[in-house]
N, C-alpha and C. Protein backbone atom coordinates (compact mmCIF):
# COMPACT_ATOMS: atom_id res chain seq x y z
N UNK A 1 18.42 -3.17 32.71
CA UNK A 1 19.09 -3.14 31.44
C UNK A 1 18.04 -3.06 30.33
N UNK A 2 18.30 -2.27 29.84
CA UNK A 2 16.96 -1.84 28.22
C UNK A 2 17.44 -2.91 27.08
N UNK A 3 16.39 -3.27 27.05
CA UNK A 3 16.70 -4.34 25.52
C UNK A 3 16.30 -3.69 24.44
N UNK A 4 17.35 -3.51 23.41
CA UNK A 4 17.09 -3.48 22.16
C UNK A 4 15.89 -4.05 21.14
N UNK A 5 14.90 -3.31 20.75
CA UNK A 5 14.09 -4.29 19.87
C UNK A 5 14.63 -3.89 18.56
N UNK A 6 14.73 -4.61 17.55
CA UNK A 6 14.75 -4.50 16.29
C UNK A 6 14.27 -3.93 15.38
N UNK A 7 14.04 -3.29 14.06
CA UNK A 7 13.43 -2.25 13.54
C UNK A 7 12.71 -3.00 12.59
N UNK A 8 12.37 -4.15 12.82
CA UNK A 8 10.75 -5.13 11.35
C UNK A 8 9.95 -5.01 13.28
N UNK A 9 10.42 -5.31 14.03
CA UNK A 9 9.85 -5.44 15.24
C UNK A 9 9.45 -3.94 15.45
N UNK A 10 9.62 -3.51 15.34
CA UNK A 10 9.10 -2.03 15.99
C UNK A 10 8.09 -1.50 14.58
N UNK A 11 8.37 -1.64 13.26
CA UNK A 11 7.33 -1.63 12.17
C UNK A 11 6.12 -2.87 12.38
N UNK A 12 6.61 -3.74 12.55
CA UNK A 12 5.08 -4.43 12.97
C UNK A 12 4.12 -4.11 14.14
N UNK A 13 4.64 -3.80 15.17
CA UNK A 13 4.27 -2.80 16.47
C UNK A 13 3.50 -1.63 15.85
N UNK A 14 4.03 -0.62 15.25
CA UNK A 14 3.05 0.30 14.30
C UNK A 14 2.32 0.25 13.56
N UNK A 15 2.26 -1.61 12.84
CA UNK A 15 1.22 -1.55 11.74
C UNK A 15 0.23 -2.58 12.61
N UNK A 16 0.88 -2.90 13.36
CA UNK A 16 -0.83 -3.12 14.38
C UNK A 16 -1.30 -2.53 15.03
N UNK A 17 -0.77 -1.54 14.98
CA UNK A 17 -1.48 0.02 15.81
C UNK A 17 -2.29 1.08 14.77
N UNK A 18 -1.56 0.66 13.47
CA UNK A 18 -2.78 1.67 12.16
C UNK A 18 -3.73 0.26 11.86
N UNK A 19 -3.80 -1.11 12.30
CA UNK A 19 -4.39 -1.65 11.52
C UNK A 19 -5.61 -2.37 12.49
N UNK A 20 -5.34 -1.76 13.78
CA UNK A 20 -6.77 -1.56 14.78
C UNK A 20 -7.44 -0.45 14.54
N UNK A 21 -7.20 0.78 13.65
CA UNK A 21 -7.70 2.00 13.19
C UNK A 21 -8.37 1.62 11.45
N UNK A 22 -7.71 0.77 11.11
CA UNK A 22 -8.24 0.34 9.84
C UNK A 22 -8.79 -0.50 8.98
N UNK A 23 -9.69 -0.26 8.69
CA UNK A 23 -10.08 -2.05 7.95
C UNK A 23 -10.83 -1.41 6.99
N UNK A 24 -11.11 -2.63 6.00
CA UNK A 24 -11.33 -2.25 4.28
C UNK A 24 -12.88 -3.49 4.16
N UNK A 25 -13.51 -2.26 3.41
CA UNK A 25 -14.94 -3.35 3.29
C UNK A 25 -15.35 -2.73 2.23
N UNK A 26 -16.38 -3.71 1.79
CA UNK A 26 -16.84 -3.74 0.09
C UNK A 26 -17.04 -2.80 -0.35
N UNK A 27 -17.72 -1.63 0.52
CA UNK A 27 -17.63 -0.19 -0.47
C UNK A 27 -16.25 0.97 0.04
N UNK A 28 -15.23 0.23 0.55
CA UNK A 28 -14.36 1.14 0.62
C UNK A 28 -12.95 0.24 1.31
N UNK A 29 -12.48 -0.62 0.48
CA UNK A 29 -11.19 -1.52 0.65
C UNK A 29 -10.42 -0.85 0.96
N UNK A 30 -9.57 -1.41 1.62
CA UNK A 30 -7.98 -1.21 2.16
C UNK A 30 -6.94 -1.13 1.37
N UNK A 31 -6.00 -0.26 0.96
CA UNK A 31 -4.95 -0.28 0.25
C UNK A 31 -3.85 -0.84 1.11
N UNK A 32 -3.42 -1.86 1.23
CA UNK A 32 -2.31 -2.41 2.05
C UNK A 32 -1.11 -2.32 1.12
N UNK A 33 0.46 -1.72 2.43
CA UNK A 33 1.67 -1.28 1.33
C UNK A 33 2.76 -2.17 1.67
N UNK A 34 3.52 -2.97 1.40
CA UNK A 34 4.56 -3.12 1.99
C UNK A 34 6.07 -2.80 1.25
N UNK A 35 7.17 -2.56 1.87
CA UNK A 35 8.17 -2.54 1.18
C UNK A 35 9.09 -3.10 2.00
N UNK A 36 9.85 -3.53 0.95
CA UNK A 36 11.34 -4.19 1.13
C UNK A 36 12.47 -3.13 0.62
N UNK A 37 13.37 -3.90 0.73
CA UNK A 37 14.72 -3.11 0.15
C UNK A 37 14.64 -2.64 -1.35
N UNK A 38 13.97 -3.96 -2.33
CA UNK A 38 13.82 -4.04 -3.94
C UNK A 38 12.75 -3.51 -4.42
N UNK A 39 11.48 -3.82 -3.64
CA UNK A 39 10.28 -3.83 -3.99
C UNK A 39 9.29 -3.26 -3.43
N UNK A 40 8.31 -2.85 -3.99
CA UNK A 40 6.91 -2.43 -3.09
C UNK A 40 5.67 -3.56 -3.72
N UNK A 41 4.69 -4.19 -2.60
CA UNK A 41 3.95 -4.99 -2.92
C UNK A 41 2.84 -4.14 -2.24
N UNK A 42 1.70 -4.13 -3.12
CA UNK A 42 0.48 -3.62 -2.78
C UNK A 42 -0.62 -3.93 -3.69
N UNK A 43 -1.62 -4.08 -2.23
CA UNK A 43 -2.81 -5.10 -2.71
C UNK A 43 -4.36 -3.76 -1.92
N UNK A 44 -5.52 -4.51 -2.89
CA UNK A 44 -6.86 -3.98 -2.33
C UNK A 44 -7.38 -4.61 -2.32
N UNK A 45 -7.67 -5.04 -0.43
CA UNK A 45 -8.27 -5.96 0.17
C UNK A 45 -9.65 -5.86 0.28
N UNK A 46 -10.44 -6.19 -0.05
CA UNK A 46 -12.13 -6.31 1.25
C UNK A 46 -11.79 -7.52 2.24
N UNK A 47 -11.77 -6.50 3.71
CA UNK A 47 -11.05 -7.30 4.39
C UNK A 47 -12.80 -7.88 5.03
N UNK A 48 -13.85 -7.66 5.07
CA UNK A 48 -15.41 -8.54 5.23
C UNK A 48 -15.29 -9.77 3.94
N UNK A 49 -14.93 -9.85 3.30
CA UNK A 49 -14.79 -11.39 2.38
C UNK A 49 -13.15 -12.17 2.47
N UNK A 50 -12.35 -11.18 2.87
CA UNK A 50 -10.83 -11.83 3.07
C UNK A 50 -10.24 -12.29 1.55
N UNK A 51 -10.74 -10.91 0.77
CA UNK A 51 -10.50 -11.23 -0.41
C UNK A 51 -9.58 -10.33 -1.10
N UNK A 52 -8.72 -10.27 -1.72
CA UNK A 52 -7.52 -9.31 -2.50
C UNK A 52 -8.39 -8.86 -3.92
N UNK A 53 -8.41 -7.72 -4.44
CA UNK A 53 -9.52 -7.32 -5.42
C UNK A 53 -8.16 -7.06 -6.41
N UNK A 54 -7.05 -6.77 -5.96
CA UNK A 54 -6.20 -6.40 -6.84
C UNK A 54 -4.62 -5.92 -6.34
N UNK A 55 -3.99 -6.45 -7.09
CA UNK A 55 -2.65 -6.50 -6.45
C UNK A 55 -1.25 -5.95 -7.31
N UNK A 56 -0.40 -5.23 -6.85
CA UNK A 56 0.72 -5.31 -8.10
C UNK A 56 2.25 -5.31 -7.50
N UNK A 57 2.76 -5.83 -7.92
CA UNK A 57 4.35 -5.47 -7.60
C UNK A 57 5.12 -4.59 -8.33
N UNK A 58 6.31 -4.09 -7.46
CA UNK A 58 6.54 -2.58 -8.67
C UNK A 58 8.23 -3.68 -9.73
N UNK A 59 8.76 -4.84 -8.65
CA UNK A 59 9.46 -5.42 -9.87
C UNK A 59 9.08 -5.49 -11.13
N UNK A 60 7.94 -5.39 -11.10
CA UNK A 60 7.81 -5.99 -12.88
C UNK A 60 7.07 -4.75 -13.36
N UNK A 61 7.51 -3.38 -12.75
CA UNK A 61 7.55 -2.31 -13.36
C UNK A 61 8.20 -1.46 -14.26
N UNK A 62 8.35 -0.67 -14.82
CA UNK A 62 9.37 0.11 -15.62
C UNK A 62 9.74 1.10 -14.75
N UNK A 63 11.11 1.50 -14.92
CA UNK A 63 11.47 2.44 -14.19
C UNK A 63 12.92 2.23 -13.42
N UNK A 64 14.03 3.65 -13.00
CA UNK A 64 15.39 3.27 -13.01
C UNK A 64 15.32 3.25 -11.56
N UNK A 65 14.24 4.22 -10.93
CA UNK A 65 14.72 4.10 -9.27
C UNK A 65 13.57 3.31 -8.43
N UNK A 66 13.86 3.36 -7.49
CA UNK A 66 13.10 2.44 -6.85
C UNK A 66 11.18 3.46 -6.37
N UNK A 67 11.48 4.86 -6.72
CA UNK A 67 10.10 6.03 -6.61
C UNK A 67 10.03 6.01 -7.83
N UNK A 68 10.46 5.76 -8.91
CA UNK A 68 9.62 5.86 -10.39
C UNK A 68 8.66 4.56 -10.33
N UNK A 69 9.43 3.23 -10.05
CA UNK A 69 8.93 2.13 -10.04
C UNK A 69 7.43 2.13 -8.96
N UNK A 70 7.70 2.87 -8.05
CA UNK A 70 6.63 3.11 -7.03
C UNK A 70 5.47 3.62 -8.03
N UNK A 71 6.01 4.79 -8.78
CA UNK A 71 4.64 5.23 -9.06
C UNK A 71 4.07 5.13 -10.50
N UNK A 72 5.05 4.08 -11.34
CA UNK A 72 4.21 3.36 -12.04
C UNK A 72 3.54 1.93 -11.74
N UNK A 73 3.78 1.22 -10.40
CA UNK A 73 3.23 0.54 -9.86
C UNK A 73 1.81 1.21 -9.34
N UNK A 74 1.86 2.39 -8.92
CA UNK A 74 0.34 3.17 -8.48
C UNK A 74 -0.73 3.59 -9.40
N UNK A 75 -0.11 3.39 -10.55
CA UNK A 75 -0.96 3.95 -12.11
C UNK A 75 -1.12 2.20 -12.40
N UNK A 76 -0.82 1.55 -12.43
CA UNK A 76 -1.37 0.39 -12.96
C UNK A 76 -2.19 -0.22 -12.07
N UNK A 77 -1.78 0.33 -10.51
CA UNK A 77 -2.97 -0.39 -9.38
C UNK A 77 -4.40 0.29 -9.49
N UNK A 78 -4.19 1.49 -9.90
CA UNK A 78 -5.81 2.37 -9.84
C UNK A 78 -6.08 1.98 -10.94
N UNK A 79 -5.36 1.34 -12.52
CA UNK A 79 -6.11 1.30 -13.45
C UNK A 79 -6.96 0.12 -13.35
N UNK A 80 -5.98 -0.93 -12.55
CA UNK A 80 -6.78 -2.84 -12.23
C UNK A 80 -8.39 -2.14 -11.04
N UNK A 81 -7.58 -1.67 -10.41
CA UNK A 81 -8.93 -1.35 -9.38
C UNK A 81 -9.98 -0.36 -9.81
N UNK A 82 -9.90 0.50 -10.71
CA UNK A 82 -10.86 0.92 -11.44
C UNK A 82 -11.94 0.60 -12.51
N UNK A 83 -11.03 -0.27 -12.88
CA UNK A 83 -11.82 -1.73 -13.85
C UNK A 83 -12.57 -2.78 -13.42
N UNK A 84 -12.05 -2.79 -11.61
CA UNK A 84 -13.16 -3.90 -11.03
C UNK A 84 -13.70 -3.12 -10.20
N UNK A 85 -14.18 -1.63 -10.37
CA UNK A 85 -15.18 -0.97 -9.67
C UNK A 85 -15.00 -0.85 -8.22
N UNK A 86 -13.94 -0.21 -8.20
CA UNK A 86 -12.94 0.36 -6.92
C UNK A 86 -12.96 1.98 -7.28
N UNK A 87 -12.82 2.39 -6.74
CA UNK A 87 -12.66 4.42 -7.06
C UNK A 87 -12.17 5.16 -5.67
N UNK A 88 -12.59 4.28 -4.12
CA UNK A 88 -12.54 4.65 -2.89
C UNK A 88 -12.22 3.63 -2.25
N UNK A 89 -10.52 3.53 -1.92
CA UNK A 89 -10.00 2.91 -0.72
C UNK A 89 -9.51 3.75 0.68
N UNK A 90 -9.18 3.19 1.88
CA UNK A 90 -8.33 3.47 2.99
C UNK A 90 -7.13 3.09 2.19
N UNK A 91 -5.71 3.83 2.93
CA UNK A 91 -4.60 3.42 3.08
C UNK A 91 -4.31 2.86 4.11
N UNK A 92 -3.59 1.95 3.80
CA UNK A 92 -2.80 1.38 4.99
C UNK A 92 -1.07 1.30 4.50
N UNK A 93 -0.79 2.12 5.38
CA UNK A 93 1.17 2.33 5.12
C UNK A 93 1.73 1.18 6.08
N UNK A 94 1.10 0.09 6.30
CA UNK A 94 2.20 -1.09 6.63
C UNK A 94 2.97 -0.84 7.86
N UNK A 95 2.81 0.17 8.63
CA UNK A 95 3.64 0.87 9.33
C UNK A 95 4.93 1.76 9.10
N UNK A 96 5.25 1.89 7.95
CA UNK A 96 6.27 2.67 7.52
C UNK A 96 5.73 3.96 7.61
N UNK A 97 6.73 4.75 7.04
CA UNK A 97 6.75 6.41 7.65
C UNK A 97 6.17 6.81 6.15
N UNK A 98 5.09 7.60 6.51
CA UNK A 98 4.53 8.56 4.64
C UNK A 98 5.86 9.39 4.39
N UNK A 99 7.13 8.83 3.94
CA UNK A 99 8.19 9.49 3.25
C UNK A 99 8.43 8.57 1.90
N UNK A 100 8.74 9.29 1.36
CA UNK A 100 9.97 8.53 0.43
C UNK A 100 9.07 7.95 -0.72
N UNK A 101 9.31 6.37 -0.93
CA UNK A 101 8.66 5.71 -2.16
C UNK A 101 7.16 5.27 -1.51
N UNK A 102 6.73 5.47 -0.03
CA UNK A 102 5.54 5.18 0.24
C UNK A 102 5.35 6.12 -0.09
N UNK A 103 4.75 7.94 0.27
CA UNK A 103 4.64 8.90 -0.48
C UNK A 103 4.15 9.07 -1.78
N UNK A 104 5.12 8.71 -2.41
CA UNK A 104 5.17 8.91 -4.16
C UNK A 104 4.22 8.11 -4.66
N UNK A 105 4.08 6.88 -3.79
CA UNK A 105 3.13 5.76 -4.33
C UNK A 105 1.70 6.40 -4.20
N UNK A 106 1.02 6.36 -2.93
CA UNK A 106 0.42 7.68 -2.71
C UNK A 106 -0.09 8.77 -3.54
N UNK A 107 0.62 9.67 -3.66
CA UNK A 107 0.45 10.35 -4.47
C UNK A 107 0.12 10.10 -5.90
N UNK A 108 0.87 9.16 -6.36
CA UNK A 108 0.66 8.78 -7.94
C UNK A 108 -0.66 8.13 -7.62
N UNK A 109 -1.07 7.40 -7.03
CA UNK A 109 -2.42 6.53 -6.83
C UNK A 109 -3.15 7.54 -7.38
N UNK A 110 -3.81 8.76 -6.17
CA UNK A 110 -4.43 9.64 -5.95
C UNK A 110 -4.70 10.30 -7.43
N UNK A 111 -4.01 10.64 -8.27
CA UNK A 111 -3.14 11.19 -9.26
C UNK A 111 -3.94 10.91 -10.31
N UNK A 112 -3.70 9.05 -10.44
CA UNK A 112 -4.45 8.31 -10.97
C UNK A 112 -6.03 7.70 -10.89
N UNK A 113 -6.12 8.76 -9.82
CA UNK A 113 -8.06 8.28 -9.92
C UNK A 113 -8.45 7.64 -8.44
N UNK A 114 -7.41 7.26 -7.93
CA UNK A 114 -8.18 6.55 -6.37
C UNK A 114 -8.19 7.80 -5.20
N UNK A 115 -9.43 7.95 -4.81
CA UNK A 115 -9.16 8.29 -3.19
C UNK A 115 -9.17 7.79 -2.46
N UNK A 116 -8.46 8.08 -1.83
CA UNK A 116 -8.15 8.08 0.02
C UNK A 116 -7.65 9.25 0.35
């Protein structure tokens, strides 16, 4: 009989499978993404000090949909991380799929001055 796994269970399964491929260090941090139903939370880690360099949530963004809010959350993350001498992170998509408001986020980052 096949058991059902759950779908946060099968996204955590994938983001420990991009996150044995990825890690973030002082000259080139980790963009870590997560989303919920409301929100996108994203931070730039140096994961060699276990330290968050900069972080934003898109709630306390402007914007009507939940991809506008994404990607004025991505213009205010490259502007904090550009100010503390960030210019070159990895992504890390949390395990979610590059569609949708991960994407846009992405893109607006990029947009705004960060590579990856």
């Amino acid at each position: 009989m096949a058991t059902q796994v759950n779908k946060s269970i099968r996204r955590k399964i994938r983001h420990r499978r991009v996150r044995a491929k990825v890690s973030g260090t002082s000259a080139r941090p980790r963009l870590s993404i997560y989303k919920s139903n409301t929100q996108i939370i994203v931070q730039v880690i140096d994961d060699e000090r276990g330290a968050t360099i900069a972080a934003v949530v898109s709630l306390a963004e402007k914007g009507k949909t939940p991809r506008e809010r994404a990607e004025s959350a991505a213009r205010t993350l490259a502007k904090t991380a550009k100010e503390k001498g960030v210019a070159r992170v990895v992504f890390d998509r949390g395990g979610f799929a590059y569609t949708g408001t991960i994407k846009a986020f992405a893109d607006a980052a990029r947009a705004a001055g960060l590579e990856f």
